[in-house]
Protein backbone atom coordinates (compact mmCIF):
# COMPACT_ATOMS: atom_id res chain seq x y z
CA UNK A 1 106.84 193.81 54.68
CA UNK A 2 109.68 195.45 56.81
CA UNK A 3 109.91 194.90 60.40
CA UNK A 4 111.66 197.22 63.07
CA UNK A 5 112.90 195.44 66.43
CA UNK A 6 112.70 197.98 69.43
CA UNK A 7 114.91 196.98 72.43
CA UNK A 8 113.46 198.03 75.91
CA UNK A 9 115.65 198.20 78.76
CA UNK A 10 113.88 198.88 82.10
CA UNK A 11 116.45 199.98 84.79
CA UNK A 12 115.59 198.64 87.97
CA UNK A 13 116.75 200.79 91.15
CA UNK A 14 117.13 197.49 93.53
CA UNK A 15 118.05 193.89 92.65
CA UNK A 16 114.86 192.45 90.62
CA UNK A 17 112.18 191.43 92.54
CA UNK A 18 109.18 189.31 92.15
CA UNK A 19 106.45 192.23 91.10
CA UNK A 20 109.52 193.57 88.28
CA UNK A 21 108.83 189.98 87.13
CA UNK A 22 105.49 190.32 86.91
CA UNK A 23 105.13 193.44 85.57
CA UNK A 24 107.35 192.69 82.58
CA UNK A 25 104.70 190.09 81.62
CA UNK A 26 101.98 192.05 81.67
CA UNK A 27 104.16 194.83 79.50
CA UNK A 28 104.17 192.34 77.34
CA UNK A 29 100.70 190.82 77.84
CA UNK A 30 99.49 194.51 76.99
CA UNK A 31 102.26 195.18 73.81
CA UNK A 32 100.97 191.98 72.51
CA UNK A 33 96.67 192.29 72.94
CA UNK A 34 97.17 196.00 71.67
CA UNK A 35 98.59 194.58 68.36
CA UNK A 36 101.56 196.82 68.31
CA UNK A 37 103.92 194.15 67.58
CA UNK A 38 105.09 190.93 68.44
CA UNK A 39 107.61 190.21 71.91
CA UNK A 40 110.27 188.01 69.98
CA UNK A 41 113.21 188.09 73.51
CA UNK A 42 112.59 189.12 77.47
CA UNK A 43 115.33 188.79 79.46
CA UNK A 44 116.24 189.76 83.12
CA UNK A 45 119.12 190.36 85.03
CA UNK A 46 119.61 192.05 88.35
CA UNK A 47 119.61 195.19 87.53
CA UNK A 48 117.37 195.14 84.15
CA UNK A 49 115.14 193.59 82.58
CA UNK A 50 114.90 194.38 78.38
CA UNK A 51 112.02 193.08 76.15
CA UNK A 52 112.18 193.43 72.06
CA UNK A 53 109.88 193.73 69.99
CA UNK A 54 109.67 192.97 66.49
CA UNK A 55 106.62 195.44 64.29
CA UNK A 56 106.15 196.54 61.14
CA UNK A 57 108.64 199.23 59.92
CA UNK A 58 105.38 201.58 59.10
CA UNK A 59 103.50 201.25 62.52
CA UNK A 60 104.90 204.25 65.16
CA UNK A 61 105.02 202.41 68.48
CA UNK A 62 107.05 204.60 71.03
CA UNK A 63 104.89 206.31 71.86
CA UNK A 64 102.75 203.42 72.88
CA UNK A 65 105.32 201.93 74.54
CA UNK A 66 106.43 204.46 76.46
CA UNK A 67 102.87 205.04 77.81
CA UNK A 68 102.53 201.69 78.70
CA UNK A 69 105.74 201.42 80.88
CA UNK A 70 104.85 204.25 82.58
CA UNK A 71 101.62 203.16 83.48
CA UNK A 72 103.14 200.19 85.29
CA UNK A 73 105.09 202.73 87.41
CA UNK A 74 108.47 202.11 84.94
CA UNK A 75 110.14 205.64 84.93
CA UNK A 76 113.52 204.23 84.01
CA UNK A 77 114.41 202.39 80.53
CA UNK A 78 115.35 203.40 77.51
CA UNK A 79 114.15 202.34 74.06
CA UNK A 80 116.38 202.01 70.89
CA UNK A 81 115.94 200.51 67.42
CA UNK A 82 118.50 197.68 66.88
CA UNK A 83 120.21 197.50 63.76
CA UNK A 84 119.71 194.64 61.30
CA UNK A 85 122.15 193.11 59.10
CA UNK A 86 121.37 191.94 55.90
């Protein structure tokens, strides 16, 4: 089976704060439970955090995704399909 990793990266407006925390794990919490792939890095830094995702190469997930982040009041990221060497 192919597999597609999606790289997330949430632009926070301030430093990160406790609730950006939070809310990342319950992005992924939600990613995971509605089987649309599997959270394989989630990293934070002050002024992002980013989350990949590894799914298979025939499942459409942006859409998803996108939903999802902006349901937890996430308005700034941007997705992008990482490139994999063989």
């Amino acid at each position: 089976m192919k597999i597609k990793t999606l790289l997330i990266e949430i632009y926070l407006s301030n430093h990160i704060k406790k609730t950006d925390l939070d809310l990342r794990h319950v992005l992924v919490d939600t990613i995971e439970s509605r089987n649309l792939g599997e959270v394989v890095e989630e990293t934070s830094s002050p002024e992002a955090l980013e989350v990949v995702i590894e799914h298979p190469a025939n499942k459409n997930i942006e859409q998803p995704v996108k939903d999802i982040l902006l349901s937890l009041g996430f308005d700034s990221f941007k997705m992008e399909y990482l490139r994999h060497i063989a």
